[in-house]
N, C-alpha and C. Protein backbone atom coordinates (compact mmCIF):
# COMPACT_ATOMS: atom_id res chain seq x y z
N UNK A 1 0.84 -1.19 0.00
CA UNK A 1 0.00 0.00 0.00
C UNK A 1 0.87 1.24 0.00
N UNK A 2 0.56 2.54 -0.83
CA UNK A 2 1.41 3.55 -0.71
C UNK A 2 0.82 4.27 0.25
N UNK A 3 1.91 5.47 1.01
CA UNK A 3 1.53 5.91 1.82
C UNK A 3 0.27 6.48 1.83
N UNK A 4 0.06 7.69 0.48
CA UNK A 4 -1.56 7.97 0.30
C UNK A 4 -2.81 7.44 0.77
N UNK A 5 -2.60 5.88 0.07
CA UNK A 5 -3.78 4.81 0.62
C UNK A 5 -3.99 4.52 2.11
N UNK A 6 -2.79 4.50 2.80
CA UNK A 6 -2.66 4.08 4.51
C UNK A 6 -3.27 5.26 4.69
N UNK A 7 -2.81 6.54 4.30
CA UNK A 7 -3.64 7.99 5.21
C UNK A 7 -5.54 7.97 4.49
N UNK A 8 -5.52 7.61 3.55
CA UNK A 8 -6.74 7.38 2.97
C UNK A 8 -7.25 6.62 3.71
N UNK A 9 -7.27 5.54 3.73
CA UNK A 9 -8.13 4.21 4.72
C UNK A 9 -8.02 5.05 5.98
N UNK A 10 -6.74 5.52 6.61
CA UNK A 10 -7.25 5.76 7.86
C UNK A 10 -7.65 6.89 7.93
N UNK A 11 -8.10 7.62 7.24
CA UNK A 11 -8.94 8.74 7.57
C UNK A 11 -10.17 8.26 7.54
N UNK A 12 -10.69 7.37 6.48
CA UNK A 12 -12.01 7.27 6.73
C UNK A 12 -11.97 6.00 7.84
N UNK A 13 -11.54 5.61 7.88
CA UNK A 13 -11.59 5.02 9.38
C UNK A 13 -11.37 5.67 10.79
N UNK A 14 -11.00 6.67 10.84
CA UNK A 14 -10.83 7.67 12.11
C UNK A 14 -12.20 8.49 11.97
N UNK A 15 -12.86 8.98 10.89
CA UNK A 15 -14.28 9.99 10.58
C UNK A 15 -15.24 8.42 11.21
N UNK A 16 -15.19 7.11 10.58
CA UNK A 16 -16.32 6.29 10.99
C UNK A 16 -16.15 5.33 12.52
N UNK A 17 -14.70 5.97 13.24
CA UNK A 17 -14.53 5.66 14.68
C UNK A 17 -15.66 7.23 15.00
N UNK A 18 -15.31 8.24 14.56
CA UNK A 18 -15.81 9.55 15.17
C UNK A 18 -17.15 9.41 15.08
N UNK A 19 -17.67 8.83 14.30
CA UNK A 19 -19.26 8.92 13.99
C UNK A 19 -19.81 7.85 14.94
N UNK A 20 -19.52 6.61 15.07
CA UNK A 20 -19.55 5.13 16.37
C UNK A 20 -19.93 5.97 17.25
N UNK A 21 -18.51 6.83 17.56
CA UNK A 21 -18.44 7.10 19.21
C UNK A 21 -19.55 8.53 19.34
N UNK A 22 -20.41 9.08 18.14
CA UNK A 22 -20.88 10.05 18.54
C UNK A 22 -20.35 11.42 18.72
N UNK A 23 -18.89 11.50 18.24
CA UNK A 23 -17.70 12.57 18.40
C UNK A 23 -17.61 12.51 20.35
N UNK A 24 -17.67 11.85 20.90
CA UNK A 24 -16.78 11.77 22.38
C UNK A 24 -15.57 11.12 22.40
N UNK A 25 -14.79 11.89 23.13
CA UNK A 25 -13.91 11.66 23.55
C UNK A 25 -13.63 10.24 24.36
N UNK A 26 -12.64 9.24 24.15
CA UNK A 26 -12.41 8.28 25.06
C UNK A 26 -13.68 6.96 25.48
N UNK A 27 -14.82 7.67 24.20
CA UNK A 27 -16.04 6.47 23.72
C UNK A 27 -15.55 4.95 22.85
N UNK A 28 -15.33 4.51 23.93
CA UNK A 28 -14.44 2.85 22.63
C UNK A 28 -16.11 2.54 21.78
N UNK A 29 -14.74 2.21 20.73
CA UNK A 29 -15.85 1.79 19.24
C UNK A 29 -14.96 0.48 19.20
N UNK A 30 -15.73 -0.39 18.77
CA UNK A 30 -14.95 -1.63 18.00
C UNK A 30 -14.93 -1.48 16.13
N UNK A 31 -13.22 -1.54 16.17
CA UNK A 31 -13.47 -1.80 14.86
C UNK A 31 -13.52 -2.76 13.40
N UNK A 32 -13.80 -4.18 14.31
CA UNK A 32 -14.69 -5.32 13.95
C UNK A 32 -14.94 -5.91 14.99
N UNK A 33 -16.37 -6.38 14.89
CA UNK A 33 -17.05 -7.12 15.51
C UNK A 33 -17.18 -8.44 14.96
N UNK A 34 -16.18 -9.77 15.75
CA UNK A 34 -16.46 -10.73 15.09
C UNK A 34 -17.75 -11.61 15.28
N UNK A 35 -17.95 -12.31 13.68
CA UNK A 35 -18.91 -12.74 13.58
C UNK A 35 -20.05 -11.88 13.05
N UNK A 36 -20.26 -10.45 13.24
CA UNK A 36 -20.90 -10.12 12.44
C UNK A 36 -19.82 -8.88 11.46
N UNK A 37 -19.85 -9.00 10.10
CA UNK A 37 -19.16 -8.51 9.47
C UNK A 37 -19.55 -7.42 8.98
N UNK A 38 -21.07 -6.75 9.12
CA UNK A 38 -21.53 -5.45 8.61
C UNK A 38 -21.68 -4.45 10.24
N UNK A 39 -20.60 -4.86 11.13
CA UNK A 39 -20.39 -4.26 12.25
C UNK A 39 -19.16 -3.37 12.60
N UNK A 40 -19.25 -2.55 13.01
CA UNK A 40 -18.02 -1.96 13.90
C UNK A 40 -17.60 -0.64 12.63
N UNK A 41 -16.45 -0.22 13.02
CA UNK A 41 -15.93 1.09 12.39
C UNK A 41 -14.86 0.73 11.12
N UNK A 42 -14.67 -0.40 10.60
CA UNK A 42 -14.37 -1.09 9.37
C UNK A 42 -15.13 -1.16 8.14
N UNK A 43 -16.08 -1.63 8.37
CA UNK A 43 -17.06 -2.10 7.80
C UNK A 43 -17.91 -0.60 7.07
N UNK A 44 -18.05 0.36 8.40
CA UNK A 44 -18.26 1.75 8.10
C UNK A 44 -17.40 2.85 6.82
N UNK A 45 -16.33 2.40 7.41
CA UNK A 45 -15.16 3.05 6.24
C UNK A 45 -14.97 2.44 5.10
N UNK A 46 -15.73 1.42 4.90
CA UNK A 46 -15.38 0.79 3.68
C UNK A 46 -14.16 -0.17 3.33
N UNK A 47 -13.88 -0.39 4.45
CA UNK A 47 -12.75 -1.36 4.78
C UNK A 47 -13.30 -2.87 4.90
N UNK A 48 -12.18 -3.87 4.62
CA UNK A 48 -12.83 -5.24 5.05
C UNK A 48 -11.80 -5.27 6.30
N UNK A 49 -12.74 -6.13 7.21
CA UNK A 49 -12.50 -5.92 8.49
C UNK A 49 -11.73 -7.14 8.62
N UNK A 50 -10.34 -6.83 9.31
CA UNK A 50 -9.12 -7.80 9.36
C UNK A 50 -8.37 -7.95 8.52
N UNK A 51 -8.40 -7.41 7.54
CA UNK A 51 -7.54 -7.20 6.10
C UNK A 51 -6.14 -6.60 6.87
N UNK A 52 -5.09 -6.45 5.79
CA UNK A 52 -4.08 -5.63 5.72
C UNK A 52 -4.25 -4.32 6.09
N UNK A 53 -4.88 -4.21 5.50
CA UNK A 53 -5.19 -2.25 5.36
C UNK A 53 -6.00 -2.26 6.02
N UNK A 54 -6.90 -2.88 6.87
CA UNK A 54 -7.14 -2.33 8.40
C UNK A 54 -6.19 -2.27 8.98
N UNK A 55 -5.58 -3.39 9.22
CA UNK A 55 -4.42 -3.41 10.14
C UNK A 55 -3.70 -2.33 10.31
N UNK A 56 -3.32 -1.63 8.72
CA UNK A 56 -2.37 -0.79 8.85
C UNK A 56 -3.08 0.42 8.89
N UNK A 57 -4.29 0.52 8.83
CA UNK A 57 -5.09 1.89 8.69
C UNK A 57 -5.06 1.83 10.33
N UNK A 58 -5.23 1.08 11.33
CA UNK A 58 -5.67 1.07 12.65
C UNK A 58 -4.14 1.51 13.08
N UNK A 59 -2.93 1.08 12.96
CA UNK A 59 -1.48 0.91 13.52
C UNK A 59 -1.44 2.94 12.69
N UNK A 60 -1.46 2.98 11.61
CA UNK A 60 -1.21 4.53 11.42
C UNK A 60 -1.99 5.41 12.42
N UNK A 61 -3.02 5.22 12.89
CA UNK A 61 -4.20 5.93 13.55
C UNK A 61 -3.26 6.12 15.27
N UNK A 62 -2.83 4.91 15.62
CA UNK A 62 -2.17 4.63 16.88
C UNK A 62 -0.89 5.50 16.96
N UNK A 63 -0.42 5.21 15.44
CA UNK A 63 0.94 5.99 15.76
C UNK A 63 1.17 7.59 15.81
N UNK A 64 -0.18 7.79 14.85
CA UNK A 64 -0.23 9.12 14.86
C UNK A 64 -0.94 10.07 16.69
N UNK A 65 -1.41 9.25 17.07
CA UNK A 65 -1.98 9.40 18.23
C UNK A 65 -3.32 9.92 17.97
N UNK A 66 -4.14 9.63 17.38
CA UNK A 66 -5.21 9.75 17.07
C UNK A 66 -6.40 8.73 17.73
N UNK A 67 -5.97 7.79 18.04
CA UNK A 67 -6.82 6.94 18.40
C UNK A 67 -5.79 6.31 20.04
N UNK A 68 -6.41 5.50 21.02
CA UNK A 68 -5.79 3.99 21.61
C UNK A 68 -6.90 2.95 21.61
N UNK A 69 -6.45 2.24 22.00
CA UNK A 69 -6.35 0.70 22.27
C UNK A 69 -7.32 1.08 23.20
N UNK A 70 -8.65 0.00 23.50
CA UNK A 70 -8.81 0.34 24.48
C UNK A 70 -9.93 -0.95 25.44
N UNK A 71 -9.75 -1.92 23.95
CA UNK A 71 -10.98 -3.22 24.28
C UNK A 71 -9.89 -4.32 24.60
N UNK A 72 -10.32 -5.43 25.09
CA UNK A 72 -9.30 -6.60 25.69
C UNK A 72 -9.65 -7.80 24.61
N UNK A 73 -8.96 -7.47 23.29
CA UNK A 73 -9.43 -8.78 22.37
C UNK A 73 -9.79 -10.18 23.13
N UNK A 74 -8.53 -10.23 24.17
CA UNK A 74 -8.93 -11.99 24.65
C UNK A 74 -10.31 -12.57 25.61
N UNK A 75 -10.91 -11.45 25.52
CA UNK A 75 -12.20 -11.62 26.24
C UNK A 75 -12.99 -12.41 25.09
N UNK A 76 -12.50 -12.52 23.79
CA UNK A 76 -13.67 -13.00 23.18
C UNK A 76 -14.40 -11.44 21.90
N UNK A 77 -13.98 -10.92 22.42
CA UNK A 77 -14.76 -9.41 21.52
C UNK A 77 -13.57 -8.94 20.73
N UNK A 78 -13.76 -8.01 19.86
CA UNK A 78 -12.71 -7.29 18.75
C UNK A 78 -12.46 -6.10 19.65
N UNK A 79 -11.06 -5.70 18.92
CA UNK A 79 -10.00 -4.42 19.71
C UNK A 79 -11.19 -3.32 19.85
N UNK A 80 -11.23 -2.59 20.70
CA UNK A 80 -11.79 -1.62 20.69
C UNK A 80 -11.15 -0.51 20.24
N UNK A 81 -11.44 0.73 20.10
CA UNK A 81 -10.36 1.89 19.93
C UNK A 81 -11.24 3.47 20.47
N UNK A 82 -10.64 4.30 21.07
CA UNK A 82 -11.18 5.42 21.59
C UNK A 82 -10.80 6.48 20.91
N UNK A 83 -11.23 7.64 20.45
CA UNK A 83 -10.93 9.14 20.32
C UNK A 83 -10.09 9.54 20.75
N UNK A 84 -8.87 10.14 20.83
CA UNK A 84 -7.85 10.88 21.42
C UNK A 84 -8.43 12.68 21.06
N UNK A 85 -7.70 13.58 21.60
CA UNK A 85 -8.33 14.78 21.79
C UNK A 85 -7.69 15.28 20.39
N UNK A 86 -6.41 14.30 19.99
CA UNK A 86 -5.91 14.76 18.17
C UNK A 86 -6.58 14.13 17.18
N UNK A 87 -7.24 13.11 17.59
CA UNK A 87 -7.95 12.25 17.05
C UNK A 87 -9.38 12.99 16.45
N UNK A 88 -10.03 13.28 17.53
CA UNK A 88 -11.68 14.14 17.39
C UNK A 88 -11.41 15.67 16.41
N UNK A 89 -9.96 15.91 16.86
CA UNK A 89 -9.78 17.50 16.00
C UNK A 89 -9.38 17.29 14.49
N UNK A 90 -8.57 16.40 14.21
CA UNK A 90 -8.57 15.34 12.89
C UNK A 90 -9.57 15.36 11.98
N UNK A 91 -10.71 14.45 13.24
CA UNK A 91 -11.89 13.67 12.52
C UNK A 91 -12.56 15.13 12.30
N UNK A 92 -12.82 16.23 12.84
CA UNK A 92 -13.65 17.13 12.36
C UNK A 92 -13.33 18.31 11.28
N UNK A 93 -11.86 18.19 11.19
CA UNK A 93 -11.10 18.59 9.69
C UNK A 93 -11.55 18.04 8.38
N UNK A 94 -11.13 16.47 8.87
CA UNK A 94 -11.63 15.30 7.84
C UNK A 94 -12.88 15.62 7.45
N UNK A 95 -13.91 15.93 8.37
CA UNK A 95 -15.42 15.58 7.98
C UNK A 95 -16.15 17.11 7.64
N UNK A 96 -14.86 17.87 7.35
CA UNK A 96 -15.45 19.88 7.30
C UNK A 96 -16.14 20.23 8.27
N UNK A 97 -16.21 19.49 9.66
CA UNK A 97 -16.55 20.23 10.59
C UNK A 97 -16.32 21.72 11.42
N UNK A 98 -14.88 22.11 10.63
CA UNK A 98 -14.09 23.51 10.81
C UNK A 98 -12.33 22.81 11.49
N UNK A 99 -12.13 24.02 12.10
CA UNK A 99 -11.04 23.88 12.80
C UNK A 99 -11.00 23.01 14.13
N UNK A 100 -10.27 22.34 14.61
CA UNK A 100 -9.80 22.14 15.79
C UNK A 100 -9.96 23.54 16.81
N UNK A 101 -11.09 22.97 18.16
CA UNK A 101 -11.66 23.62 18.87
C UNK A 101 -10.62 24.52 19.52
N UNK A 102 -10.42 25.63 20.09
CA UNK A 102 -9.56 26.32 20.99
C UNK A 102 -9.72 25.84 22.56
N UNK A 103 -8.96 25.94 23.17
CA UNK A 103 -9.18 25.58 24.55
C UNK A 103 -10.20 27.23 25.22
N UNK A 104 -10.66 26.73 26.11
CA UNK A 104 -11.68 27.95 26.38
C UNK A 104 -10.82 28.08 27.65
N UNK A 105 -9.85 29.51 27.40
CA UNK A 105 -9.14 30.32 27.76
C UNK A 105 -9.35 31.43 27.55
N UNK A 106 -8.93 32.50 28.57
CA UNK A 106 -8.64 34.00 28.77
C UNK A 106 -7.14 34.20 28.12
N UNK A 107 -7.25 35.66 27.58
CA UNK A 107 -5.75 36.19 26.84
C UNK A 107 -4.45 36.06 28.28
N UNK A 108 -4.86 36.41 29.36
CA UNK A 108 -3.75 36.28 30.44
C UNK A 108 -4.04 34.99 31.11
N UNK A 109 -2.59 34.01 31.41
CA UNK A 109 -2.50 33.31 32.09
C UNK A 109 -3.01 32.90 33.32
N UNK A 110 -3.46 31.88 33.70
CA UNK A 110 -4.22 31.70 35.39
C UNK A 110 -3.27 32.83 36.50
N UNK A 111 -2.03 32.44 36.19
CA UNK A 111 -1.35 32.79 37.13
C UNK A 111 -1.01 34.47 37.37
N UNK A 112 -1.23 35.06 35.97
CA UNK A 112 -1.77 36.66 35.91
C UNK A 112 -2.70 36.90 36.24
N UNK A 113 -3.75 36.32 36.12
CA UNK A 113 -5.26 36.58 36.41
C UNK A 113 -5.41 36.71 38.50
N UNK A 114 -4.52 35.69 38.90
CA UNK A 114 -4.75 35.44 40.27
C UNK A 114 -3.87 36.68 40.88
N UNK A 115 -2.51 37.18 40.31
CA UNK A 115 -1.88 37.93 40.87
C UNK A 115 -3.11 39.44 40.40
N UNK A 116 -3.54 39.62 39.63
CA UNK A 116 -4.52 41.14 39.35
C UNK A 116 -5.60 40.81 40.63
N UNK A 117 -6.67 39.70 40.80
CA UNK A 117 -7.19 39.48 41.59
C UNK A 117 -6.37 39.88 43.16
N UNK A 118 -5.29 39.34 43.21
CA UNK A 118 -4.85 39.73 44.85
C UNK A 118 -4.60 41.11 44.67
N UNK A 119 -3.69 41.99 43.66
CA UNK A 119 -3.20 43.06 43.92
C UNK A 119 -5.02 44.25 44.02
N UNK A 120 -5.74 44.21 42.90
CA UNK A 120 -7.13 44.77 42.84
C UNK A 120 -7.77 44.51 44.25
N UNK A 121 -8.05 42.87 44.58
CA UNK A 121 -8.51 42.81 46.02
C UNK A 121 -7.87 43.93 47.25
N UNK A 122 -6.45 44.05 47.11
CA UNK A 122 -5.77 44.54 48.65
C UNK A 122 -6.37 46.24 48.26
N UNK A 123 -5.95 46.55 46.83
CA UNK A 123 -6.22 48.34 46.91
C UNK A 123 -7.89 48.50 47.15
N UNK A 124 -8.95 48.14 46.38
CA UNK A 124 -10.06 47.74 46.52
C UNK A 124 -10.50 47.98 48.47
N UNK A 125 -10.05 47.04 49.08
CA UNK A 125 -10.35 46.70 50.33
C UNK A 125 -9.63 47.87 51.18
N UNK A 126 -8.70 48.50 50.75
CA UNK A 126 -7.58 49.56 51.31
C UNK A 126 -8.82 51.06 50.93
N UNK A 127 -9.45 50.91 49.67
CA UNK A 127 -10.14 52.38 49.34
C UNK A 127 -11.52 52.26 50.17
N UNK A 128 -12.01 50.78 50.55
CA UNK A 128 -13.24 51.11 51.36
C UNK A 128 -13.11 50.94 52.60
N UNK A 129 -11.27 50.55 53.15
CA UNK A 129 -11.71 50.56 54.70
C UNK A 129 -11.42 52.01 54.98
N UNK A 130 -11.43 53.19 54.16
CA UNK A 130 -10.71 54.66 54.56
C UNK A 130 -12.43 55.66 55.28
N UNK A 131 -13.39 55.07 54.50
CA UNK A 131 -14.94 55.96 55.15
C UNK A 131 -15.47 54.41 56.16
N UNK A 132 -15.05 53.40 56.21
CA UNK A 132 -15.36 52.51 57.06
C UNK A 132 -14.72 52.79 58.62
N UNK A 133 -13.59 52.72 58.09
CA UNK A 133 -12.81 53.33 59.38
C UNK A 133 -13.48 54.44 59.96
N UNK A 134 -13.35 55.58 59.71
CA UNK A 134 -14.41 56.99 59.73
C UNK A 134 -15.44 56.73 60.19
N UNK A 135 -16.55 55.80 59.86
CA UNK A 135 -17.83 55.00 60.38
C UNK A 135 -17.76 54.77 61.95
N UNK A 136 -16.93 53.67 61.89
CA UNK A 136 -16.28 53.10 63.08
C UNK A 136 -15.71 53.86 63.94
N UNK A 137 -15.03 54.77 64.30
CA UNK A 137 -14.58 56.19 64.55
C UNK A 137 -15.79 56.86 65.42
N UNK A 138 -16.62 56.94 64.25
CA UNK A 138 -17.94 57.78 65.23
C UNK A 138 -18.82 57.15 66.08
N UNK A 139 -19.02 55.43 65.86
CA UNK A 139 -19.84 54.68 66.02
C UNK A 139 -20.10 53.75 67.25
N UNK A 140 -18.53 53.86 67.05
CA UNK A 140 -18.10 52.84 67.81
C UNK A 140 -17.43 53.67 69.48
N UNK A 141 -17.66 53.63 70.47
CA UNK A 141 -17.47 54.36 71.81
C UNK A 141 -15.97 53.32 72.18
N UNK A 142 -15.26 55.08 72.55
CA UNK A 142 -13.89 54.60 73.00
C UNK A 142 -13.61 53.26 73.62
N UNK A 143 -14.81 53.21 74.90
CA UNK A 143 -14.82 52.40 75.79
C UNK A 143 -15.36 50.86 75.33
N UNK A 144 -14.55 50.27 74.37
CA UNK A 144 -15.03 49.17 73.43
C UNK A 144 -15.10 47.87 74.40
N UNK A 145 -16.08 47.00 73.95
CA UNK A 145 -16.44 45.78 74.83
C UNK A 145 -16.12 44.89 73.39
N UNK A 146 -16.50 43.43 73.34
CA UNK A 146 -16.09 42.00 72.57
C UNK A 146 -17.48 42.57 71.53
N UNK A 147 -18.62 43.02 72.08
CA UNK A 147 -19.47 43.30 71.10
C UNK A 147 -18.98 44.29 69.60
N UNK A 148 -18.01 45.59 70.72
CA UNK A 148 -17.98 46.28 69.30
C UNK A 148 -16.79 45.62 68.54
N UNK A 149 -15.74 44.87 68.80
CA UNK A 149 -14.89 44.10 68.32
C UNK A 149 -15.47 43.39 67.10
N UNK A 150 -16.45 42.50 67.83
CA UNK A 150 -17.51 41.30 66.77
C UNK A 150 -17.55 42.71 65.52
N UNK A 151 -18.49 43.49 65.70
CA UNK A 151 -19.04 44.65 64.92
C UNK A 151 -17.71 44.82 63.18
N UNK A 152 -16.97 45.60 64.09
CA UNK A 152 -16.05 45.96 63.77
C UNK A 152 -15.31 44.67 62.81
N UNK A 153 -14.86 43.74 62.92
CA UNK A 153 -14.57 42.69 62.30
C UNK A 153 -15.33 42.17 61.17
N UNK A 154 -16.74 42.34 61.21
CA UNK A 154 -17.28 42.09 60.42
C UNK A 154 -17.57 42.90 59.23
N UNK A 155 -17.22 44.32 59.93
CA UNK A 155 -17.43 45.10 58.49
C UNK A 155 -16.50 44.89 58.09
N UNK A 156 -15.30 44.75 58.64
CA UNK A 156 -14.05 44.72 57.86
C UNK A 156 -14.25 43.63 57.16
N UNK A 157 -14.65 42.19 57.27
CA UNK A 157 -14.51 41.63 56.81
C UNK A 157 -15.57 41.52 55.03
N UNK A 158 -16.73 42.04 55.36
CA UNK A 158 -17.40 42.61 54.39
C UNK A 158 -17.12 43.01 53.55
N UNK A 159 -16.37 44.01 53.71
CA UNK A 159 -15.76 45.02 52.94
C UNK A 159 -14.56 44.28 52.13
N UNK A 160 -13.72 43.48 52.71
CA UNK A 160 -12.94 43.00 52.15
C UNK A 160 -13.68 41.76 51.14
N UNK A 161 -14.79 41.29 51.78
CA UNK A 161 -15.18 40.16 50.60
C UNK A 161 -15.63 41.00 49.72
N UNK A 162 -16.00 42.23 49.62
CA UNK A 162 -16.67 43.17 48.64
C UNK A 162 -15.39 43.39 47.58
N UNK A 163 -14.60 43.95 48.29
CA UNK A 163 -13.45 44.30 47.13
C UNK A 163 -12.86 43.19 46.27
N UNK A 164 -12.74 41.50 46.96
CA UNK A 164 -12.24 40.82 46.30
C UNK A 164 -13.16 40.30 45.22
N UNK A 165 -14.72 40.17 45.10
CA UNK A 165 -15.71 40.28 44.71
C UNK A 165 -15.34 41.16 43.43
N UNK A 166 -15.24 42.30 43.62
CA UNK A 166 -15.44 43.42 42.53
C UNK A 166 -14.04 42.97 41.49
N UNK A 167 -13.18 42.61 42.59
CA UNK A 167 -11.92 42.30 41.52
C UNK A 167 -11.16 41.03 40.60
N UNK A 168 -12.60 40.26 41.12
CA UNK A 168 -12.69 39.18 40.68
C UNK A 168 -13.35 39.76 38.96
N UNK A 169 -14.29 40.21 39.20
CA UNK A 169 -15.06 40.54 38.47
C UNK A 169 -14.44 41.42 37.35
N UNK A 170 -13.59 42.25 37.64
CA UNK A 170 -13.07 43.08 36.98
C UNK A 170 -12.31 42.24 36.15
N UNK A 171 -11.17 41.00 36.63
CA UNK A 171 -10.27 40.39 36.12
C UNK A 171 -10.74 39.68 34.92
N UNK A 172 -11.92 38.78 35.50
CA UNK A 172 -12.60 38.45 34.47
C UNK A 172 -13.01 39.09 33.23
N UNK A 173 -13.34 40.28 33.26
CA UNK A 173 -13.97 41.15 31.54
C UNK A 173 -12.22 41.30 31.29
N UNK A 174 -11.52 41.86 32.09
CA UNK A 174 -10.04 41.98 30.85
C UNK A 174 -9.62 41.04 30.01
N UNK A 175 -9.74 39.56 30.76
CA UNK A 175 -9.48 38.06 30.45
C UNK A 175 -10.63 37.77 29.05
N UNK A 176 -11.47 38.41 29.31
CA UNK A 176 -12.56 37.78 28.11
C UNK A 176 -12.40 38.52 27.20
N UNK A 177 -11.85 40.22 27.17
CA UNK A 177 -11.55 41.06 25.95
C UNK A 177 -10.70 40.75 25.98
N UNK A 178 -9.73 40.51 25.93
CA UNK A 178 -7.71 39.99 25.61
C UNK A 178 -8.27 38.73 24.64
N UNK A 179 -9.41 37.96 24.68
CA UNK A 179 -9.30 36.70 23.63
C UNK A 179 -8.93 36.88 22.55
């Protein structure tokens, strides 16, 4: 077989694993079912099932990492084979489904996103404890007991879930316009 034909067979054998499994990921398809011969993802592609050129249409699919292994022939049943995540982006090239999906990501890294979140949280929480404080100031009598403590703690703490809140929020729309 020339190389052409091996990528030929196994393309349409990787589009009629994709169609078996429903396009999921890590869905084993068999691609013969023995004993019945108008079964499995061979038979689909237009392949005869156990031939050469399955063989080698299934071994190109493996090597390319498009597919694994994933049924226990000695049970009695035919190899199974699953979707790989190069496999499904392949099969939907192959079949004009478009491009290979993007990962659903923000333009800045997790690890940018978390440092804007802490630095936004601390100034955030720093600009509303300045009229909180002031609050507390008037509110609160010199002569403080565990009650105004409780009080007091809690706005602070408020306030601070407020700011990290807002800067959560903020981080997020930069992350979704940067796409």
């Amino acid at each position: 077989m020339s190389e052409s034909a091996v990528q030929d067979a196994a393309m349409r054998l990787l589009a009629a694993i994709h169609d078996l499994s429903g396009g999921k990921l890590y869905e084993p398809v068999p691609v013969v079912v023995p004993g019945e011969a108008d079964k499995g993802a061979a038979p689909k592609a237009g392949i005869d099932p156990g031939s050469t050129e399955d063989e080698v249409a299934i071994r190109y699919l493996v090597d390319q990492g498009y597919v694994r292994a994933a049924g226990d022939p000695s049970t009695g049943g035919g190899q199974d084979y699953e979707l790989t995540v190069a496999g499904l982006d392949r099969a939907r090239q192959y079949r004009g489904l478009g491009e290979p999906e993007r990962p659903e990501r923000g333009g800045m890294s997790d690890g940018t996103q978390k440092m804007l979140v802490t630095v936004l949280g601390i100034v955030g929480s720093q600009i509303l404890a300045r009229p909180l404080t002031k609050f507390i100031g008037e509110q609160i009598p010199e002569r403080r007991g565990v009650k105004d403590d409780v009080m007091e703690a809690v706005l602070k703490g408020l306030a601070r879930a407020a700011a990290l809140t807002i800067a959560s929020i903020i981080v997020r729309q930069l992350a979704l316009r940067r796409r």
